[in-house]
C-alpha atoms as a PDB file:
ATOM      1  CA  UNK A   1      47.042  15.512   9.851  1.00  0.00           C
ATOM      2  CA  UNK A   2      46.488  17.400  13.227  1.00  0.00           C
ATOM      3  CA  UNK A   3      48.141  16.411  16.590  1.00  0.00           C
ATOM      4  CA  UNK A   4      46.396  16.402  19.748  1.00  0.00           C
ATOM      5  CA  UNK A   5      48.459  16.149  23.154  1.00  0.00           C
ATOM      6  CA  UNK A   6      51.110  14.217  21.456  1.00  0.00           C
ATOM      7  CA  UNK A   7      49.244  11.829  19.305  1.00  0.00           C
ATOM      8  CA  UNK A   8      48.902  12.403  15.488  1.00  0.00           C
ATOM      9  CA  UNK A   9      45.357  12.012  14.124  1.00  0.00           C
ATOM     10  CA  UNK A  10      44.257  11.457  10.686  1.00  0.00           C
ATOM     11  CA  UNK A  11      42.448  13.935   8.545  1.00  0.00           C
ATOM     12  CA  UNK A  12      40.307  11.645   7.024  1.00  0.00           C
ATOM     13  CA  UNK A  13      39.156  10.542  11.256  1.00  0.00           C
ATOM     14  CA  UNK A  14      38.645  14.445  12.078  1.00  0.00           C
ATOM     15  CA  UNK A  15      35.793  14.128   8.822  1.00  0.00           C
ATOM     16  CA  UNK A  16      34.216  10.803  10.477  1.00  0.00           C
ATOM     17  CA  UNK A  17      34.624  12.424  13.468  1.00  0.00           C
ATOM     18  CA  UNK A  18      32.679  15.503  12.352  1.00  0.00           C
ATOM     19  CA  UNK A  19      30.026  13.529  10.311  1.00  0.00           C
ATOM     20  CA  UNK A  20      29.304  11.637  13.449  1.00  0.00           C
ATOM     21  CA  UNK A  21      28.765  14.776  15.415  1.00  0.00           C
ATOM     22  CA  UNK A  22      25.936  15.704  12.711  1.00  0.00           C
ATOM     23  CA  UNK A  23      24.315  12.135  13.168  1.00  0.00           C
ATOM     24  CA  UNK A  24      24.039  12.416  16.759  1.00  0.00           C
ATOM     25  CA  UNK A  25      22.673  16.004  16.392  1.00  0.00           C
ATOM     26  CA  UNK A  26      20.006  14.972  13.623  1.00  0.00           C
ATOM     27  CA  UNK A  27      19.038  12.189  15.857  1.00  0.00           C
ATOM     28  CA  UNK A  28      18.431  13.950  18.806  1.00  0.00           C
ATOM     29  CA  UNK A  29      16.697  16.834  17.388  1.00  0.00           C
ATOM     30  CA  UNK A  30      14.611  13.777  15.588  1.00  0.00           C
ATOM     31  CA  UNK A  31      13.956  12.634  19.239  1.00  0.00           C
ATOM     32  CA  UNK A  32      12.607  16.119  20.642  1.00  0.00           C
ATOM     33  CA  UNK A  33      10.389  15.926  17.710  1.00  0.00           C
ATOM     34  CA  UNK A  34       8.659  12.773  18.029  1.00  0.00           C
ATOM     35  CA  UNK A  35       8.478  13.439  22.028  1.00  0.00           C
ATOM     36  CA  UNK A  36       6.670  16.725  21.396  1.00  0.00           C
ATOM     37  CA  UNK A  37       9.186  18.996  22.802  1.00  0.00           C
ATOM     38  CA  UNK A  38      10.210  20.227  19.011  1.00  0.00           C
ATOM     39  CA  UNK A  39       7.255  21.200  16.794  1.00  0.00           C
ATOM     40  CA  UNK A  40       5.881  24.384  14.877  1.00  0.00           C
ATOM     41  CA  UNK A  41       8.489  26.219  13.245  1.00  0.00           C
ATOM     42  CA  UNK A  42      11.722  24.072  13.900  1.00  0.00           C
ATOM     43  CA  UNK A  43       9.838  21.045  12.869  1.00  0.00           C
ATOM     44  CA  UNK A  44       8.425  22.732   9.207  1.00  0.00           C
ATOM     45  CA  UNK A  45      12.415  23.896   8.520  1.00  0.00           C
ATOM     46  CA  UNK A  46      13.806  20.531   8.845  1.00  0.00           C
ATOM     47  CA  UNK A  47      10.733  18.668   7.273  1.00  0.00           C
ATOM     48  CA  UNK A  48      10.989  21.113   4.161  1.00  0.00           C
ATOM     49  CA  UNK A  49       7.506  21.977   4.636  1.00  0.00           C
ATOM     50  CA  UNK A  50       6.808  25.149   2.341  1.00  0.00           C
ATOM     51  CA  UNK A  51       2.700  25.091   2.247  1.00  0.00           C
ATOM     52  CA  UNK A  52       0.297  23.933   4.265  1.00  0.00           C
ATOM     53  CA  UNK A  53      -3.402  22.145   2.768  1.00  0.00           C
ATOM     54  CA  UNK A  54      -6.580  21.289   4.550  1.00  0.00           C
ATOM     55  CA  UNK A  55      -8.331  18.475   3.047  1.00  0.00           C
ATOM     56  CA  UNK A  56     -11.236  16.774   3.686  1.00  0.00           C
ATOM     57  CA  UNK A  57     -12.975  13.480   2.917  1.00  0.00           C
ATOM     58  CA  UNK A  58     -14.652  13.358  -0.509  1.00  0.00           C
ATOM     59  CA  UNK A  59     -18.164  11.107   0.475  1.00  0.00           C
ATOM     60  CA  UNK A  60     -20.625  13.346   0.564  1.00  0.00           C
ATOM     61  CA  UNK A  61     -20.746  12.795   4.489  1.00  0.00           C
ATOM     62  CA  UNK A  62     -18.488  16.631   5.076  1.00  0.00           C
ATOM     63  CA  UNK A  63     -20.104  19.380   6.890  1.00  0.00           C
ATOM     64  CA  UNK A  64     -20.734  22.843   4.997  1.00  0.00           C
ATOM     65  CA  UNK A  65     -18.269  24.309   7.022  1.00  0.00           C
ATOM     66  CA  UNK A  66     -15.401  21.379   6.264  1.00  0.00           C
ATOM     67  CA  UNK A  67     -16.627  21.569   2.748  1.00  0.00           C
ATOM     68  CA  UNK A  68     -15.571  25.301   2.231  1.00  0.00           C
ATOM     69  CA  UNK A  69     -12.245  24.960   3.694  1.00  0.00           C
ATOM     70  CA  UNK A  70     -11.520  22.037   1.434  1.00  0.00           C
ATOM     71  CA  UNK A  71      -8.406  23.274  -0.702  1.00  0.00           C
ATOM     72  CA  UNK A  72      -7.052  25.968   1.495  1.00  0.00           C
ATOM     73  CA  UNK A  73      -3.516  26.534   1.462  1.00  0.00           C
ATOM     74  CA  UNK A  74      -1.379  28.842   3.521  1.00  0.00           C
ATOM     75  CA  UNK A  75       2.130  29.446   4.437  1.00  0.00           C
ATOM     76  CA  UNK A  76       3.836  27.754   7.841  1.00  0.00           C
ATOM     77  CA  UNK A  77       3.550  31.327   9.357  1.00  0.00           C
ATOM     78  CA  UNK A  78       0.578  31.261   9.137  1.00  0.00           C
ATOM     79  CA  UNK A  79       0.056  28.377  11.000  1.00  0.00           C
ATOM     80  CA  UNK A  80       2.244  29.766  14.342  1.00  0.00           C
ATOM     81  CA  UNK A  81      -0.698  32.627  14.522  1.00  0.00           C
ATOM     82  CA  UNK A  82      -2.568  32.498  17.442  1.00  0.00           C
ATOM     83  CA  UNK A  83      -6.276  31.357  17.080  1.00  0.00           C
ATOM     84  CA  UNK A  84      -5.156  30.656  13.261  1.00  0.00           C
ATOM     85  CA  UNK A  85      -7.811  28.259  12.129  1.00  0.00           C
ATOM     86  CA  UNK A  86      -9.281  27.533   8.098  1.00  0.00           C
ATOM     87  CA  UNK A  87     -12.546  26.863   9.203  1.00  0.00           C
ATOM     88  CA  UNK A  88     -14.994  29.853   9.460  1.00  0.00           C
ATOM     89  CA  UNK A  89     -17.274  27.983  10.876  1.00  0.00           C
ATOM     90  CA  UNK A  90     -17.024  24.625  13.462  1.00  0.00           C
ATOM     91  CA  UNK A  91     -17.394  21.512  11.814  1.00  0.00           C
ATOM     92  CA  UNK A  92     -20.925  20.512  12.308  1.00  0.00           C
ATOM     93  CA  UNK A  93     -20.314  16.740  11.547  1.00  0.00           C
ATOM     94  CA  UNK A  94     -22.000  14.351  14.036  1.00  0.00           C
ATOM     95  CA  UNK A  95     -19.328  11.929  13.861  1.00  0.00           C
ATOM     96  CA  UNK A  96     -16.642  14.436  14.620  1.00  0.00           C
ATOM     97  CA  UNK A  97     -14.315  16.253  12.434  1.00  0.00           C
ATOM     98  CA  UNK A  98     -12.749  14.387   9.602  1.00  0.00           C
ATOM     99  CA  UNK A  99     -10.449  17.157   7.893  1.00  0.00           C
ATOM    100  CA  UNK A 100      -6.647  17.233   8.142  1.00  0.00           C
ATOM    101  CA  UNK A 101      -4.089  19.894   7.453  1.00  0.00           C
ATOM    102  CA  UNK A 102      -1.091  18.177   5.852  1.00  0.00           C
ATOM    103  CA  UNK A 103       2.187  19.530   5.293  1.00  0.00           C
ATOM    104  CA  UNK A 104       3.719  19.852   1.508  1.00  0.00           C
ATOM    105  CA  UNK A 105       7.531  20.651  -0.211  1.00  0.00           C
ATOM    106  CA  UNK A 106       5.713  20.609  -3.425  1.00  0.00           C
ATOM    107  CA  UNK A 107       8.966  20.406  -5.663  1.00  0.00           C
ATOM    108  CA  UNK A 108       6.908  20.109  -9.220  1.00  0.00           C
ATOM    109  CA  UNK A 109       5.557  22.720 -11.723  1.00  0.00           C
ATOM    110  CA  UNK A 110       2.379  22.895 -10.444  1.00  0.00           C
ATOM    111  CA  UNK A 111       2.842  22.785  -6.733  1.00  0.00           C
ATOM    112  CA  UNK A 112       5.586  25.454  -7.363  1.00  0.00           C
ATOM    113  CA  UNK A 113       3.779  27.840  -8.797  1.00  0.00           C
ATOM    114  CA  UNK A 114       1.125  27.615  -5.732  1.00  0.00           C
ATOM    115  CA  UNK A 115       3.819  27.868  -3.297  1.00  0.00           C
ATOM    116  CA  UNK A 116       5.667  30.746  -5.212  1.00  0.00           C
ATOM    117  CA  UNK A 117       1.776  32.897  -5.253  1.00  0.00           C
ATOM    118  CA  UNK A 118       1.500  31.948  -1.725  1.00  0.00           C
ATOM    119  CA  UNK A 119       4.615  33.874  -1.164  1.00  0.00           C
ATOM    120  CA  UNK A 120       4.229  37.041  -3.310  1.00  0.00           C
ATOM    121  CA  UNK A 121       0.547  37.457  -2.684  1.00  0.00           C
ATOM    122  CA  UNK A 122      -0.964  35.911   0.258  1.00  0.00           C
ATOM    123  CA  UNK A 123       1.803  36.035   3.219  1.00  0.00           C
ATOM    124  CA  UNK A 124      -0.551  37.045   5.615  1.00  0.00           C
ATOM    125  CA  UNK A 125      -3.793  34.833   5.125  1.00  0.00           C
ATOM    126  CA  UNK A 126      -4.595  31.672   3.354  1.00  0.00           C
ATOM    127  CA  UNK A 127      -5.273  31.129  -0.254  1.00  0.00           C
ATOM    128  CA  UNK A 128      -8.317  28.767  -1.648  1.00  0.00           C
ATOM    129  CA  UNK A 129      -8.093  26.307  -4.515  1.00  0.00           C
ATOM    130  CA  UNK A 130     -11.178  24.748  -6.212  1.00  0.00           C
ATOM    131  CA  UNK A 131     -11.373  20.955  -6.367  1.00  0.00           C
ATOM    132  CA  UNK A 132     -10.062  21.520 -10.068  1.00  0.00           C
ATOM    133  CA  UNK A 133      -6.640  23.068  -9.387  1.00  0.00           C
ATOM    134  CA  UNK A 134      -6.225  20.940  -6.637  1.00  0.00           C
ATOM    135  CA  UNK A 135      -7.158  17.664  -8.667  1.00  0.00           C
ATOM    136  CA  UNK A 136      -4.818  19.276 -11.268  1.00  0.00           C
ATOM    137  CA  UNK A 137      -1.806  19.662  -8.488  1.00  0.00           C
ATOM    138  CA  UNK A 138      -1.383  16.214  -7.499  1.00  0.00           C
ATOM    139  CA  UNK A 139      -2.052  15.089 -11.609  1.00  0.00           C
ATOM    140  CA  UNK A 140       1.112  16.621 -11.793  1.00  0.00           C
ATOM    141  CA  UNK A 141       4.585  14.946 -11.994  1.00  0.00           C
ATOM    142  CA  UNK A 142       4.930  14.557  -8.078  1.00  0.00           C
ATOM    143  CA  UNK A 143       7.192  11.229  -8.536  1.00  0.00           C
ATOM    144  CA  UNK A 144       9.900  12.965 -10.586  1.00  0.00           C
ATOM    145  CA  UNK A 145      10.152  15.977  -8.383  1.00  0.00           C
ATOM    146  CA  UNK A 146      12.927  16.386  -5.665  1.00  0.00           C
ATOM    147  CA  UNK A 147      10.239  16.165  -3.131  1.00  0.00           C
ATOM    148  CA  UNK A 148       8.580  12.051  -4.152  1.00  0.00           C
ATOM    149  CA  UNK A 149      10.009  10.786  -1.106  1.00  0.00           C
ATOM    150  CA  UNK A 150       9.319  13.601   1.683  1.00  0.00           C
ATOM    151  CA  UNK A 151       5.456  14.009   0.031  1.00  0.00           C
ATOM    152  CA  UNK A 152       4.747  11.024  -1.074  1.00  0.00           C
ATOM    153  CA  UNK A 153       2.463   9.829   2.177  1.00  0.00           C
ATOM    154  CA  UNK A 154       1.084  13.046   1.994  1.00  0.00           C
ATOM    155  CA  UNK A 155       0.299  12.295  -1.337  1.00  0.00           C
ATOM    156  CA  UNK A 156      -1.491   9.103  -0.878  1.00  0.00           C
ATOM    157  CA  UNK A 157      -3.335  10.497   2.357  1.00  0.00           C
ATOM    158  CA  UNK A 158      -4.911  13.213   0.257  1.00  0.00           C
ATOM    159  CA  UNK A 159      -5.530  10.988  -2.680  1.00  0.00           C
ATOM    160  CA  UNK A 160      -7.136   7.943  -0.065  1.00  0.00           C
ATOM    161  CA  UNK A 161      -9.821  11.092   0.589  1.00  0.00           C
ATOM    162  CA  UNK A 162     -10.470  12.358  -2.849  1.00  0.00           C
ATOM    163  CA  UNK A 163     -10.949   8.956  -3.765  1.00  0.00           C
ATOM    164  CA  UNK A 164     -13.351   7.814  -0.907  1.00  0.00           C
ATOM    165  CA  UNK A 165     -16.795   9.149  -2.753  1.00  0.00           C
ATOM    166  CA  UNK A 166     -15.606   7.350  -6.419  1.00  0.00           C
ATOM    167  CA  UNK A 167     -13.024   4.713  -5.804  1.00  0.00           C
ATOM    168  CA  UNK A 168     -13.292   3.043  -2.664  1.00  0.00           C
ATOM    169  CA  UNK A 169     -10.683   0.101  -3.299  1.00  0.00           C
ATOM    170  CA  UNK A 170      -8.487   2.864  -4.332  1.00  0.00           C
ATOM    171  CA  UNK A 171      -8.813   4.990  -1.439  1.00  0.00           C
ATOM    172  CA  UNK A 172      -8.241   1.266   0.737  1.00  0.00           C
ATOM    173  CA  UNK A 173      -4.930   0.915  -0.881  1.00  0.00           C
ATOM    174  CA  UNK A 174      -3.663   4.107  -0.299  1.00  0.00           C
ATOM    175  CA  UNK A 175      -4.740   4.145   3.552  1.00  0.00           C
ATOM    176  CA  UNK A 176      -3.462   0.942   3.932  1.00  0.00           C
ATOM    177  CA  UNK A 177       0.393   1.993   2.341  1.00  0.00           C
ATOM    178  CA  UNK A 178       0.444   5.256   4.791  1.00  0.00           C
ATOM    179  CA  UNK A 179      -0.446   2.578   7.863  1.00  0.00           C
ATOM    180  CA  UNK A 180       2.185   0.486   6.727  1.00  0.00           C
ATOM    181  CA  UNK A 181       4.843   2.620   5.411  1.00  0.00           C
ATOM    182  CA  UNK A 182       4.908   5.492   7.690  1.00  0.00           C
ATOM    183  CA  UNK A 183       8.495   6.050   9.497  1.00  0.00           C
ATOM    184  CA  UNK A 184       9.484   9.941   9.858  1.00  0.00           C
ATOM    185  CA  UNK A 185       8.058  12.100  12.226  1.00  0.00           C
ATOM    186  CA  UNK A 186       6.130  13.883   9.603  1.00  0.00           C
ATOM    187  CA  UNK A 187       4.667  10.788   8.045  1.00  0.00           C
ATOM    188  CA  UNK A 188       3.857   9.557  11.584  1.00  0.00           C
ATOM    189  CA  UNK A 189       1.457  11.989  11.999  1.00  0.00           C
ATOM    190  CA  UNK A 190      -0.773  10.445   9.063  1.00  0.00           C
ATOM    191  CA  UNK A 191      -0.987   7.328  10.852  1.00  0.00           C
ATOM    192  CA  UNK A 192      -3.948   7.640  13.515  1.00  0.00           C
ATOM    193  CA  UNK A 193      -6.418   9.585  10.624  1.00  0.00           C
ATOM    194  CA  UNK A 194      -5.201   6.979   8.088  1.00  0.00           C
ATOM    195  CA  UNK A 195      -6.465   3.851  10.705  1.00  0.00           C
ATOM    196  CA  UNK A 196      -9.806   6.013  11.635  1.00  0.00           C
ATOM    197  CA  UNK A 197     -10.467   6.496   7.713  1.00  0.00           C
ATOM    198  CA  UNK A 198      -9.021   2.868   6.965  1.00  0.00           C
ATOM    199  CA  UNK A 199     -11.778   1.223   9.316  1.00  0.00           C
ATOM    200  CA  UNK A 200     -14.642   3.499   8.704  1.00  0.00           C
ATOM    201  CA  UNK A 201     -14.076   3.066   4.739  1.00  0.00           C
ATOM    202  CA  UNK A 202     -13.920  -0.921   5.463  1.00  0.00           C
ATOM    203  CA  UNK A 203     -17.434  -0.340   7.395  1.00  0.00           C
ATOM    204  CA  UNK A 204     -19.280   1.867   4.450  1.00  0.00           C
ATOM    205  CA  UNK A 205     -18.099  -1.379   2.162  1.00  0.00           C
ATOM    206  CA  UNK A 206     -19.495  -4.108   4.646  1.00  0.00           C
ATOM    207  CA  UNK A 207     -16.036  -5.869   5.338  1.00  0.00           C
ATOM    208  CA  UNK A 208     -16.769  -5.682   9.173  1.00  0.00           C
ATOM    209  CA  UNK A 209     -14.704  -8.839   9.929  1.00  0.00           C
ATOM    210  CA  UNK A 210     -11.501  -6.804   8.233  1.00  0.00           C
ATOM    211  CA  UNK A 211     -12.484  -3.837  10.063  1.00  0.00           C
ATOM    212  CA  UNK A 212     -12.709  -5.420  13.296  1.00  0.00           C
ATOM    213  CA  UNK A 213      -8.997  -6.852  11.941  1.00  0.00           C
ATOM    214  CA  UNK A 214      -7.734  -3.306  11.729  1.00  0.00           C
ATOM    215  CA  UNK A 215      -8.956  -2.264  14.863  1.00  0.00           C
ATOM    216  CA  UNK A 216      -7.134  -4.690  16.453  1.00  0.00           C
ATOM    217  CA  UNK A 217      -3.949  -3.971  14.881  1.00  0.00           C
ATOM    218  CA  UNK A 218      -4.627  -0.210  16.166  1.00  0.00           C
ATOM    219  CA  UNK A 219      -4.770  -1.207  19.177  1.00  0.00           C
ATOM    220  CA  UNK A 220      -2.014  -3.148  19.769  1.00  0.00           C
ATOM    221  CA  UNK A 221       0.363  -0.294  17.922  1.00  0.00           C
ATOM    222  CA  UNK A 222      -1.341   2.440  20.356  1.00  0.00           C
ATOM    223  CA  UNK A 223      -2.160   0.220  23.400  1.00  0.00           C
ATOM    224  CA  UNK A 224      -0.414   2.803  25.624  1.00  0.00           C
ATOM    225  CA  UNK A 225      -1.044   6.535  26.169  1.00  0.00           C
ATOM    226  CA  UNK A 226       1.638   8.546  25.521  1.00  0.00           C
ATOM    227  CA  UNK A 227       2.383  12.431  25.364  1.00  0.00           C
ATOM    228  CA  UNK A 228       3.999  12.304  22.154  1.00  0.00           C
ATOM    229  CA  UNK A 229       2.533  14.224  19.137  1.00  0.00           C
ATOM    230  CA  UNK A 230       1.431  11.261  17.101  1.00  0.00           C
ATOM    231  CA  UNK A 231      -0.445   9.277  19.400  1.00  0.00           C
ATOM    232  CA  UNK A 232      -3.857   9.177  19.350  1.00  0.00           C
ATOM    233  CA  UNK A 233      -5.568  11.896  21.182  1.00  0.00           C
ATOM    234  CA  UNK A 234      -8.721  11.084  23.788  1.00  0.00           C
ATOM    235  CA  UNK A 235     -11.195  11.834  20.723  1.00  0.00           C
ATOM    236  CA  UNK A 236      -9.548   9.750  18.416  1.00  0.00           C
ATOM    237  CA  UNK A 237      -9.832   6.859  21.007  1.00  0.00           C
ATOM    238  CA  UNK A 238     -13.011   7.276  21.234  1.00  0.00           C
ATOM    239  CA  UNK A 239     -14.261   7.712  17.608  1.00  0.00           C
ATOM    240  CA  UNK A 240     -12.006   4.210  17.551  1.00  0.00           C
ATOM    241  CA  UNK A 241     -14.237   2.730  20.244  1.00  0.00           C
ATOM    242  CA  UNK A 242     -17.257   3.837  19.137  1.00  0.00           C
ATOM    243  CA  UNK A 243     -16.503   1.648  15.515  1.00  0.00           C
ATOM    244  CA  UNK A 244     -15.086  -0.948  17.403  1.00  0.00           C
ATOM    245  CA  UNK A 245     -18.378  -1.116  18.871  1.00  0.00           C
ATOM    246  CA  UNK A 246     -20.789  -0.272  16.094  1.00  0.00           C
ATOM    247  CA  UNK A 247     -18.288  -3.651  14.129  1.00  0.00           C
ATOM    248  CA  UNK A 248     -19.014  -5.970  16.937  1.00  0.00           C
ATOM    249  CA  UNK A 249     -22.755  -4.829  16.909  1.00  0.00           C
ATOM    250  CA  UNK A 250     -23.233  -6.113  13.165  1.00  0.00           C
ATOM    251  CA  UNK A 251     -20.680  -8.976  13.315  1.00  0.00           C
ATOM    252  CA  UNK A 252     -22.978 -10.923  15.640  1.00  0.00           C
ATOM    253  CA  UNK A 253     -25.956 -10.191  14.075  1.00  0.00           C
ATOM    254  CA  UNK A 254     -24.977 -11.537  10.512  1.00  0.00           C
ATOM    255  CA  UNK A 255     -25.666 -14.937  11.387  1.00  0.00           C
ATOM    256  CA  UNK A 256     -28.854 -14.527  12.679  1.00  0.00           C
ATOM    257  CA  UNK A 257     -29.503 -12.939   9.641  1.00  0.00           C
ATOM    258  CA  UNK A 258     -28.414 -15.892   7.523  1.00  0.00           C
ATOM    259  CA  UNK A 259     -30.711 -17.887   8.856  1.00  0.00           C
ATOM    260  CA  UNK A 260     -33.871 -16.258   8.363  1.00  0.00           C
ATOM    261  CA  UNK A 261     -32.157 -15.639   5.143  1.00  0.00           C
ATOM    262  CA  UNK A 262     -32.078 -18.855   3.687  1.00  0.00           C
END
């Protein structure tokens, strides 16, 4: 027991006391983060981020430029650099830009062993994987590792995008669970890519009504600009509009085409 200006105070308070402390700390610092005020490195330490991947969308539809970048990996230093960027050339896409960089802890064999070469041989510029070592990294056993539950959005993001150009259902599921699921400030950041992907993918398999559905639903959960890292940025708003649009276009024109149809 201690004793503080007369009064005697448990042990076993001071630890509730001191665990409390830590909450409140945690959840501030997970304030700053989702405001915007705490990103780069102090965000990667806490997330457990040890690599960095840029993907992009497996439909056929990527640039050159997005295509060759496909794979990359690099260390979070890397990433602080200024002007630090894994395309050598812009993306060239029409439609904008489509690649993401996601964050990994990669706590099974075969992640490991990319983060530990990452480490030892390429601390000062990225490292690129072919489509068969990274196909073979997230075969591995990413569910039994001590990282399932920090990866696993990250996990189903890149998986929604390899699976676009082979198994579109698939790659519908798996946007749909990031949408749904998403709650930490690193998973938050999948969200607005995951709706743009979700609602173009619905479009390329002619379920305009359910696209026009999701739309909604993103713009109800983003109906307000805010400065917080997360949020959709002008582009995405647009790109959003512009399906909106492109939906409502072909929605009103089905029944006309049922007509002459039958």
């Amino acid at each position: 027991m201690e004793i503080f200006g007369g009064f005697v105070v448990p042990e076993s308070t001071l630890y509730l006391l001191g665990v409390l402390g830590l909450l409140v700390i945690w959840q501030y610092h997970h304030i700053q983060v989702l405001a915007g005020r705490i990103y780069a490195v102090d965000f990667w330490d806490v997330s457990g981020i040890r690599m960095f991947l840029h993907a992009t969308t497996q439909d056929g539809h990527a640039c050159r430029s997005c295509k060759e970048a496909n794979g990359t990996v690099f260390l979070p230093s890397l990433a602080t650099k200024k002007n630090f960027s894994t395309l050598k050339h812009p993306c060239s896409n029409p439609s904008g830009c489509r690649c993401m960089i996601v964050g990994l802890y990669g706590g099974w064999p075969e992640a490991n062993r990319i983060v530990k070469t990452l480490r030892k041989e390429f601390r000062k510029k990225p490292m690129n994987l072919s489509d068969k070592q990274v196909i073979n990294m997230f075969e591995g056993p990413w569910q039994q590792s001590i990282s399932a539950t920090s990866d696993r959005l990250t996990i189903h993001m890149l998986e929604a995008m390899h699976l676009e150009g082979t198994d579109i259902e698939g790659a519908l599921f798996r946007y749909r669970y990031v949408v749904e699921q998403a709650r930490g400030a690193r998973d938050l950041n999948l969200v607005v890519p995951a709706y743009l992907r979700l609602v173009e993918l619905l479009e390329r398999a002619k379920k305009n009504q359910e696209a026009l559905e999701v739309v909604s639903q993103f713009e109800k959960r983003f109906a307000r600009k805010k400065s917080v890292f997360y949020y959709p940025k002008d582009a995405q708003r647009d790109a959003m509009s512009s399906l909106k649009s492109r939906l409502l276009s072909r929605v009103h024109r089905q029944p006309a085409q049922q007509v002459v149809a039958s």
